[in-house]
Protein backbone atom coordinates (compact mmCIF):
# COMPACT_ATOMS: atom_id res chain seq x y z
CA UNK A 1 125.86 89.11 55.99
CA UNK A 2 123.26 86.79 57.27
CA UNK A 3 123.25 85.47 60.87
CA UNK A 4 123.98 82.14 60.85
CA UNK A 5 122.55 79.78 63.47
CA UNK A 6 125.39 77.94 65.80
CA UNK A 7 124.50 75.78 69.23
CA UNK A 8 124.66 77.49 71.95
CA UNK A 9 123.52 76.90 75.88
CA UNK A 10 120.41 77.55 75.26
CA UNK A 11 119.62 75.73 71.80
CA UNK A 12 118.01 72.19 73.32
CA UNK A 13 115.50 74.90 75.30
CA UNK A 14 114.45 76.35 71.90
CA UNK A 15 114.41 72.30 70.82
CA UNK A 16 112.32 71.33 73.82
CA UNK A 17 110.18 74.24 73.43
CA UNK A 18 109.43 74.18 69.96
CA UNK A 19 108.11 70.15 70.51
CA UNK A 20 105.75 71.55 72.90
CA UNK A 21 104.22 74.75 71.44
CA UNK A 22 104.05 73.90 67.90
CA UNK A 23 104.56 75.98 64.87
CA UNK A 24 105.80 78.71 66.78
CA UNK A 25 109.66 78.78 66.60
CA UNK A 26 109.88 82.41 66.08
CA UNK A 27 108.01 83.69 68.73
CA UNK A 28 109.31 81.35 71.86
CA UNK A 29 113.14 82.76 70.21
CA UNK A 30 111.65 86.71 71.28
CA UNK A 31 110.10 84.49 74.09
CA UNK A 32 113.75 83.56 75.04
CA UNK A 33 115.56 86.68 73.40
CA UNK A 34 113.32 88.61 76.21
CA UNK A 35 115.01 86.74 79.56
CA UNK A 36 118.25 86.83 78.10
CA UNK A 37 117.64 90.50 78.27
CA UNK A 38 116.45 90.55 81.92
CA UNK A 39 112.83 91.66 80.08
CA UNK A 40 109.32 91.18 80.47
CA UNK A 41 107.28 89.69 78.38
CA UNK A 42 103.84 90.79 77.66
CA UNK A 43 101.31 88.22 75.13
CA UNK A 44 98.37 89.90 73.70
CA UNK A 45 96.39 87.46 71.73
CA UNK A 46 92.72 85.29 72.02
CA UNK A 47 92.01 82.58 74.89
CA UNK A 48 92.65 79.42 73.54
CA UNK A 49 95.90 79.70 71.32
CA UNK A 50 98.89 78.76 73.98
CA UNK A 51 99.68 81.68 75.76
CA UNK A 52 99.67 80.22 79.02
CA UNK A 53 101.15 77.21 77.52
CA UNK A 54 104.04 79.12 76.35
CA UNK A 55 104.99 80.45 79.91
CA UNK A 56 104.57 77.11 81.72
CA UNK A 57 107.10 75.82 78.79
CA UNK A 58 109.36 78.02 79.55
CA UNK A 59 109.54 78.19 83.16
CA UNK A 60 109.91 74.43 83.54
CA UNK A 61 112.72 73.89 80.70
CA UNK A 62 114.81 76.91 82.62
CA UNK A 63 114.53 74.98 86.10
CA UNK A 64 112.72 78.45 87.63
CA UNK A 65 110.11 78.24 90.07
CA UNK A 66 106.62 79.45 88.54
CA UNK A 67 103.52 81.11 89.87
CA UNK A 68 100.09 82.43 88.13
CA UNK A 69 98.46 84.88 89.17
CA UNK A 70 94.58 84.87 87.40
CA UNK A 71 93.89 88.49 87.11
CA UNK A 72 90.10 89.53 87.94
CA UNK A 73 88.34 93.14 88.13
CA UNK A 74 88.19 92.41 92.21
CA UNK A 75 91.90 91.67 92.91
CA UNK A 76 93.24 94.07 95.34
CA UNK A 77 97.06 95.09 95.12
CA UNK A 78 97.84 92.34 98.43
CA UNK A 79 96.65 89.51 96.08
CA UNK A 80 100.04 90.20 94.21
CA UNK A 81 102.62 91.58 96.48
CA UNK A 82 101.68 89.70 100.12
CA UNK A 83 100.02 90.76 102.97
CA UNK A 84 100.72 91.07 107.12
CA UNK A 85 98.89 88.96 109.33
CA UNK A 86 99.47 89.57 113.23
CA UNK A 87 100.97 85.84 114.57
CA UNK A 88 99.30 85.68 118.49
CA UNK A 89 101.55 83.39 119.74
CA UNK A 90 105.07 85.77 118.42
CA UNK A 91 102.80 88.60 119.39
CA UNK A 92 103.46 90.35 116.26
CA UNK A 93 103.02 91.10 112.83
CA UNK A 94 104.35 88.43 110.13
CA UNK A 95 104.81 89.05 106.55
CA UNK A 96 103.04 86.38 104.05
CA UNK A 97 104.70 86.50 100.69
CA UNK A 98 102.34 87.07 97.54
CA UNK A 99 102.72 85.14 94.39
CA UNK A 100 104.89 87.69 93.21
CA UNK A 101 107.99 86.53 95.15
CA UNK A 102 108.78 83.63 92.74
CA UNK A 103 111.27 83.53 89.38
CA UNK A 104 108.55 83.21 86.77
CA UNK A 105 105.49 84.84 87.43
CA UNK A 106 102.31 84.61 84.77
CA UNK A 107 100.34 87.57 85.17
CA UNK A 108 97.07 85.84 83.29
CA UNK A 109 94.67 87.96 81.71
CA UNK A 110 96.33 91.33 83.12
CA UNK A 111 94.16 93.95 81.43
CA UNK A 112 90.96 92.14 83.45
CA UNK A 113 91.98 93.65 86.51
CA UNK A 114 91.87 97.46 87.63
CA UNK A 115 94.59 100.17 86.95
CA UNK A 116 95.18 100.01 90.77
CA UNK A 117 95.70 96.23 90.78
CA UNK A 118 97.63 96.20 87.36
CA UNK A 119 99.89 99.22 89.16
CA UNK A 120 101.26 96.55 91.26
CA UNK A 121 103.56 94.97 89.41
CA UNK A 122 105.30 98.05 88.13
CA UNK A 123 107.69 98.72 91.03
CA UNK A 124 108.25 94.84 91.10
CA UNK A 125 109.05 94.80 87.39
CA UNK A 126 111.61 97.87 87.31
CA UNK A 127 113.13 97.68 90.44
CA UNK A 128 113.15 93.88 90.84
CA UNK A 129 111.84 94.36 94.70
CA UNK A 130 108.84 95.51 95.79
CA UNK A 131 108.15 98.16 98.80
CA UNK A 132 105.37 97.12 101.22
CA UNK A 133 104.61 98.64 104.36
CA UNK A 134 107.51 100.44 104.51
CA UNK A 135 109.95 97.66 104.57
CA UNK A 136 112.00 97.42 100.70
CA UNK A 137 111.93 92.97 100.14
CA UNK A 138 114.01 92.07 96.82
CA UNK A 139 112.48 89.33 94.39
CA UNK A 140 113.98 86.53 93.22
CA UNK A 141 116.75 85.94 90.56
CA UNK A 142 116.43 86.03 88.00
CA UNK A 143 113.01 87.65 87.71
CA UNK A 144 110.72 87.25 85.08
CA UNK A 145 106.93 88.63 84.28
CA UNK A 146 105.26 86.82 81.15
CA UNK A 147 101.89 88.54 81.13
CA UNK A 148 99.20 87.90 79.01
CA UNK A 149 95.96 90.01 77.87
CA UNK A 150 92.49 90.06 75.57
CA UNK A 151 92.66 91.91 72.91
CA UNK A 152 91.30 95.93 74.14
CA UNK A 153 87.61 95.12 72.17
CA UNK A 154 87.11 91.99 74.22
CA UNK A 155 84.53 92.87 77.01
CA UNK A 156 85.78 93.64 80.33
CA UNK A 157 89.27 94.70 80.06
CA UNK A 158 90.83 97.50 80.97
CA UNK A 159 93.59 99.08 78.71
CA UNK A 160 97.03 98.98 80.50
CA UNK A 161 98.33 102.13 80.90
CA UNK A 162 101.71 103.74 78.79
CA UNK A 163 103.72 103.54 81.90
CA UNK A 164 103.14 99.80 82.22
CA UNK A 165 103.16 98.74 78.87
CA UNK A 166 106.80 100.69 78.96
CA UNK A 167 108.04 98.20 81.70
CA UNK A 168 107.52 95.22 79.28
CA UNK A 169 110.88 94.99 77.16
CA UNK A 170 108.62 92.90 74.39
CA UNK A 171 104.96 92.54 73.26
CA UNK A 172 104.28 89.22 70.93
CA UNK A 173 101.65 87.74 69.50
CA UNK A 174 100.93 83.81 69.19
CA UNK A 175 98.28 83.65 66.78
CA UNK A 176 96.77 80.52 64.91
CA UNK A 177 98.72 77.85 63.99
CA UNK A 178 99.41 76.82 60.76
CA UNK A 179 97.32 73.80 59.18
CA UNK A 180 100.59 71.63 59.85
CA UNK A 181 101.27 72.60 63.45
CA UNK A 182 97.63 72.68 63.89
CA UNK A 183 97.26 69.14 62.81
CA UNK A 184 100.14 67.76 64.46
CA UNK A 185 98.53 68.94 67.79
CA UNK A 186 94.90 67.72 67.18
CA UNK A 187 96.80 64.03 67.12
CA UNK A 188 99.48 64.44 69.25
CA UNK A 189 99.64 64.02 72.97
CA UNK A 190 98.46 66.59 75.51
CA UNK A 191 100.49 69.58 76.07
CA UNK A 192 100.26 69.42 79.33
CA UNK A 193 100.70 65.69 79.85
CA UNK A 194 103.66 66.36 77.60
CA UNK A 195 104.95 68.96 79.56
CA UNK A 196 104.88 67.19 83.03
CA UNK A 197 107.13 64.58 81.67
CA UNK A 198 110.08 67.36 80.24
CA UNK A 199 112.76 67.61 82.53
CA UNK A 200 114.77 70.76 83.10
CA UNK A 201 117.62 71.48 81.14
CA UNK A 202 119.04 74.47 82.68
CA UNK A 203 120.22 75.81 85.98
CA UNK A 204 119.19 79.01 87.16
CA UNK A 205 123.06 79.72 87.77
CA UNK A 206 123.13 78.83 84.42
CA UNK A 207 120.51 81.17 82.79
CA UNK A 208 121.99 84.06 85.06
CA UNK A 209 125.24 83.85 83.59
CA UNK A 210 124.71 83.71 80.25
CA UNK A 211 121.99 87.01 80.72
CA UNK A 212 125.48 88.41 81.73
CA UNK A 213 127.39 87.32 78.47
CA UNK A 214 124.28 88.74 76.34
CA UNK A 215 125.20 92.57 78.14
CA UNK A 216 128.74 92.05 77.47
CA UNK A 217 127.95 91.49 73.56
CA UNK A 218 129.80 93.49 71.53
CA UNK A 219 128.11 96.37 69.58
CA UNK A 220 129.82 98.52 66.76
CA UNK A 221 129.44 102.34 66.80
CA UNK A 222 127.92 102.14 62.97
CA UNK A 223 125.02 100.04 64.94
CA UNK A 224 124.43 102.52 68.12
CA UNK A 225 124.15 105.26 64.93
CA UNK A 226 121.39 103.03 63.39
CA UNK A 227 119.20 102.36 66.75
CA UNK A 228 119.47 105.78 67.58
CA UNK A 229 118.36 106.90 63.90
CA UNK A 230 115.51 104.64 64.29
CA UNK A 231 114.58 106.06 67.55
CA UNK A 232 115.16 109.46 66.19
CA UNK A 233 113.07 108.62 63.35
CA UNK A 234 109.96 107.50 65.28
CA UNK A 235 110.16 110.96 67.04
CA UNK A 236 109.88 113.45 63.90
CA UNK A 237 107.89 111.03 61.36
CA UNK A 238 104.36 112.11 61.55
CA UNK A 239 102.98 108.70 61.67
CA UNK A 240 103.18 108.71 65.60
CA UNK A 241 102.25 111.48 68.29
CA UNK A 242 104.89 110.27 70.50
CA UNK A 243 108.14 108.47 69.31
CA UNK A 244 110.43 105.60 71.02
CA UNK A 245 112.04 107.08 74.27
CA UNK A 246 116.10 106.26 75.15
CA UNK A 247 114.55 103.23 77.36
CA UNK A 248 113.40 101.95 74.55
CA UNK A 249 116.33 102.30 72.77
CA UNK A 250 118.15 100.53 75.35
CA UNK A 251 115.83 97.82 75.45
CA UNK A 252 116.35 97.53 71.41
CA UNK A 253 119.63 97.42 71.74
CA UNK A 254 119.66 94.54 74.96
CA UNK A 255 117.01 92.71 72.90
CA UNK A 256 119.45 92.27 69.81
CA UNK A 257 122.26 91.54 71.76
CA UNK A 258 120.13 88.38 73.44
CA UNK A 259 119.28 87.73 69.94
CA UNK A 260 122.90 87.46 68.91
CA UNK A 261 123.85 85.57 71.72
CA UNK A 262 120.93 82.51 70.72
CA UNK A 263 122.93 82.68 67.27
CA UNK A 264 126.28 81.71 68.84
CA UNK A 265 127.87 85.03 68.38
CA UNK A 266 129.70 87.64 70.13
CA UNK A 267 128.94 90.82 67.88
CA UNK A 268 125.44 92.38 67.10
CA UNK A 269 124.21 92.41 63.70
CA UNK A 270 121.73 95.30 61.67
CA UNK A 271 119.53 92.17 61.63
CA UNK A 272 119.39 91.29 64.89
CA UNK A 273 118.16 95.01 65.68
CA UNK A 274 115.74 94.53 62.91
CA UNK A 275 114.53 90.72 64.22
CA UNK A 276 113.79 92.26 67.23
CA UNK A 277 112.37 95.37 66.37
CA UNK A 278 108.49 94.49 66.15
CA UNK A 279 108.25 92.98 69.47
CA UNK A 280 110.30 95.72 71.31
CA UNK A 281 109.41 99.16 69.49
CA UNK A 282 105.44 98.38 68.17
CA UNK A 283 103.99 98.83 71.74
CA UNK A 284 105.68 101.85 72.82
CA UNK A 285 104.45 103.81 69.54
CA UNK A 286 101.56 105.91 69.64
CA UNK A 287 99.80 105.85 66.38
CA UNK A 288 95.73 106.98 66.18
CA UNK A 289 94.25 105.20 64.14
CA UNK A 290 96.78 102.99 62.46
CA UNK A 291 95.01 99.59 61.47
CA UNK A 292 98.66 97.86 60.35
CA UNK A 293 99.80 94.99 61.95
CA UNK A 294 103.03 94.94 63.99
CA UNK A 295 104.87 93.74 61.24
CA UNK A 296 103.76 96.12 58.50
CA UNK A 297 104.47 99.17 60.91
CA UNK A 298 108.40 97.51 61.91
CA UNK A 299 108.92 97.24 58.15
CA UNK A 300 107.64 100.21 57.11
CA UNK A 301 110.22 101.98 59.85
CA UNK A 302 112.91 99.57 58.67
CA UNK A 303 112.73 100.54 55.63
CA UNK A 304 112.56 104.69 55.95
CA UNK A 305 115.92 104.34 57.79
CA UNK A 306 118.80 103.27 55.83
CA UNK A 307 121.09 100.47 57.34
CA UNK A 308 124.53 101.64 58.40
């Protein structure tokens, strides 16, 4: 059975969205699938084709306070998290908050700055708080990292580790849009212009409670047999040296029931797993040498493991 599409909370976003980044319906639903799911987002594409865009859309539709941070090969580890500066007139030492401490962040160009910089962010994106100078200071909620990067061959980046590209629930790509999106855009208004103008149209009280309906979501046994059969797949097929691991499992699994939950239902479907799948299993796959796309690899695993 085919999902079928009903209103929910969250359908004007995907409405409002959609008028602003055009042509791209799909990917601002993973875009959206990926909060629900208390994810991060990470954006690998060229300069030029909305990824920033995308972020700024978001953020301001959900009513979340937003900070970018413009990643460089000099940024320094402070630059993110905050730094102490001793106050003379208190006589001590006073903690300034770094960009980080916001609900949206937009980690811009993140594979331009050094492992040690990048490093940063992982405590803050797993833990939701971040340790500095010995004192523990919890983030926002909800908490959100959209980050983008260069493709690897671009000059000057430096490839994000495994470990961090684990701590991002999905990786999307925008790409071009198509000639009638494209159009539309040349002789529309500006985006930004545009965007300025859009009011919000959610609370965060809002967002945090339905993130809390999509983990309630109800998932069959015959569809925990499937995710783990693709995850056991991945690990004995010889197309990859290393296979999905049970985090990634769980993020499948979270990732379709957000999915669900932007169809109007209560259940998880075989096809929500299977919507989701590129965006949440592609980047944790190690395969040398593969020249497939995302897609081609997801439906290539799709179809070596039978649906339940």
């Amino acid at each position: 059975m085919a999902p079928t599409h009903k209103n929910t909370a969250l359908t004007p976003v995907l409405a409002a969205a959609g008028a602003i980044i055009l042509g791209k319906e799909h990917q601002l639903r993973l875009a959206l699938s990926c909060l629900l799911a208390r994810g991060h987002l990470l954006i690998e594409d060229l300069p030029g084709v909305g990824k920033t865009m995308l972020a700024h859309t978001l953020a301001r539709l959900l009513g979340l306070d937003f900070q970018r941070i413009q990643f460089t090969s000099d940024m320094l580890p402070a630059d993110i998290l905050g730094i102490s500066v001793f106050d003379r007139e208190r006589g001590d030492f006073r903690f300034h908050p770094g960009p980080i401490f916001t609900q949206v962040v937009l980690a811009d160009e993140i594979n331009r700055a050094t492992p040690k910089a990048q490093s940063a962010l992982l405590e803050a994106m797993e833990e939701r708080q971040v340790t500095i100078e010995g004192a523990t200071r919890p983030l926002p909620q909800p908490f959100f990292v959209i980050a983008t990067q260069n493709p690897s061959h671009q000059i000057g980046t430096f490839p994000l580790p495994e470990s961090q590209l684990d701590r991002f629930l999905m990786r999307i790509e925008l790409g071009y849009p198509d000639r009638a999106a494209e159009r539309a855009l040349f002789e529309g208004r500006d985006r930004r212009a545009l965007l300025a103008e859009t009011a919000p149209l959610l609370l965060p009280d809002i967002l945090i409670a339905e993130q809390a309906r999509a983990a309630k979501l109800h998932v069959a046994a015959p569809l925990f047999d499937y995710v783990q059969a693709l995850v056991t797949h991945t690990r004995n097929a010889p197309d990859w040296k290393t296979g999905l691991s049970p985090r990634a499992g769980l993020g499948l699994i979270a990732a379709a029931r957000a999915w669900a939950l932007l169809d109007g239902r209560d259940h998880v479907l075989p096809e929500d797993v299977q919507a989701v799948l590129p965006a949440v299993a592609i980047h944790r796959l190690s395969a040398s040498g593969d020249q497939r796309s995302a897609a081609e690899i997801a439906k290539a695993l799709i179809e070596a493991v039978p649906l339940p």
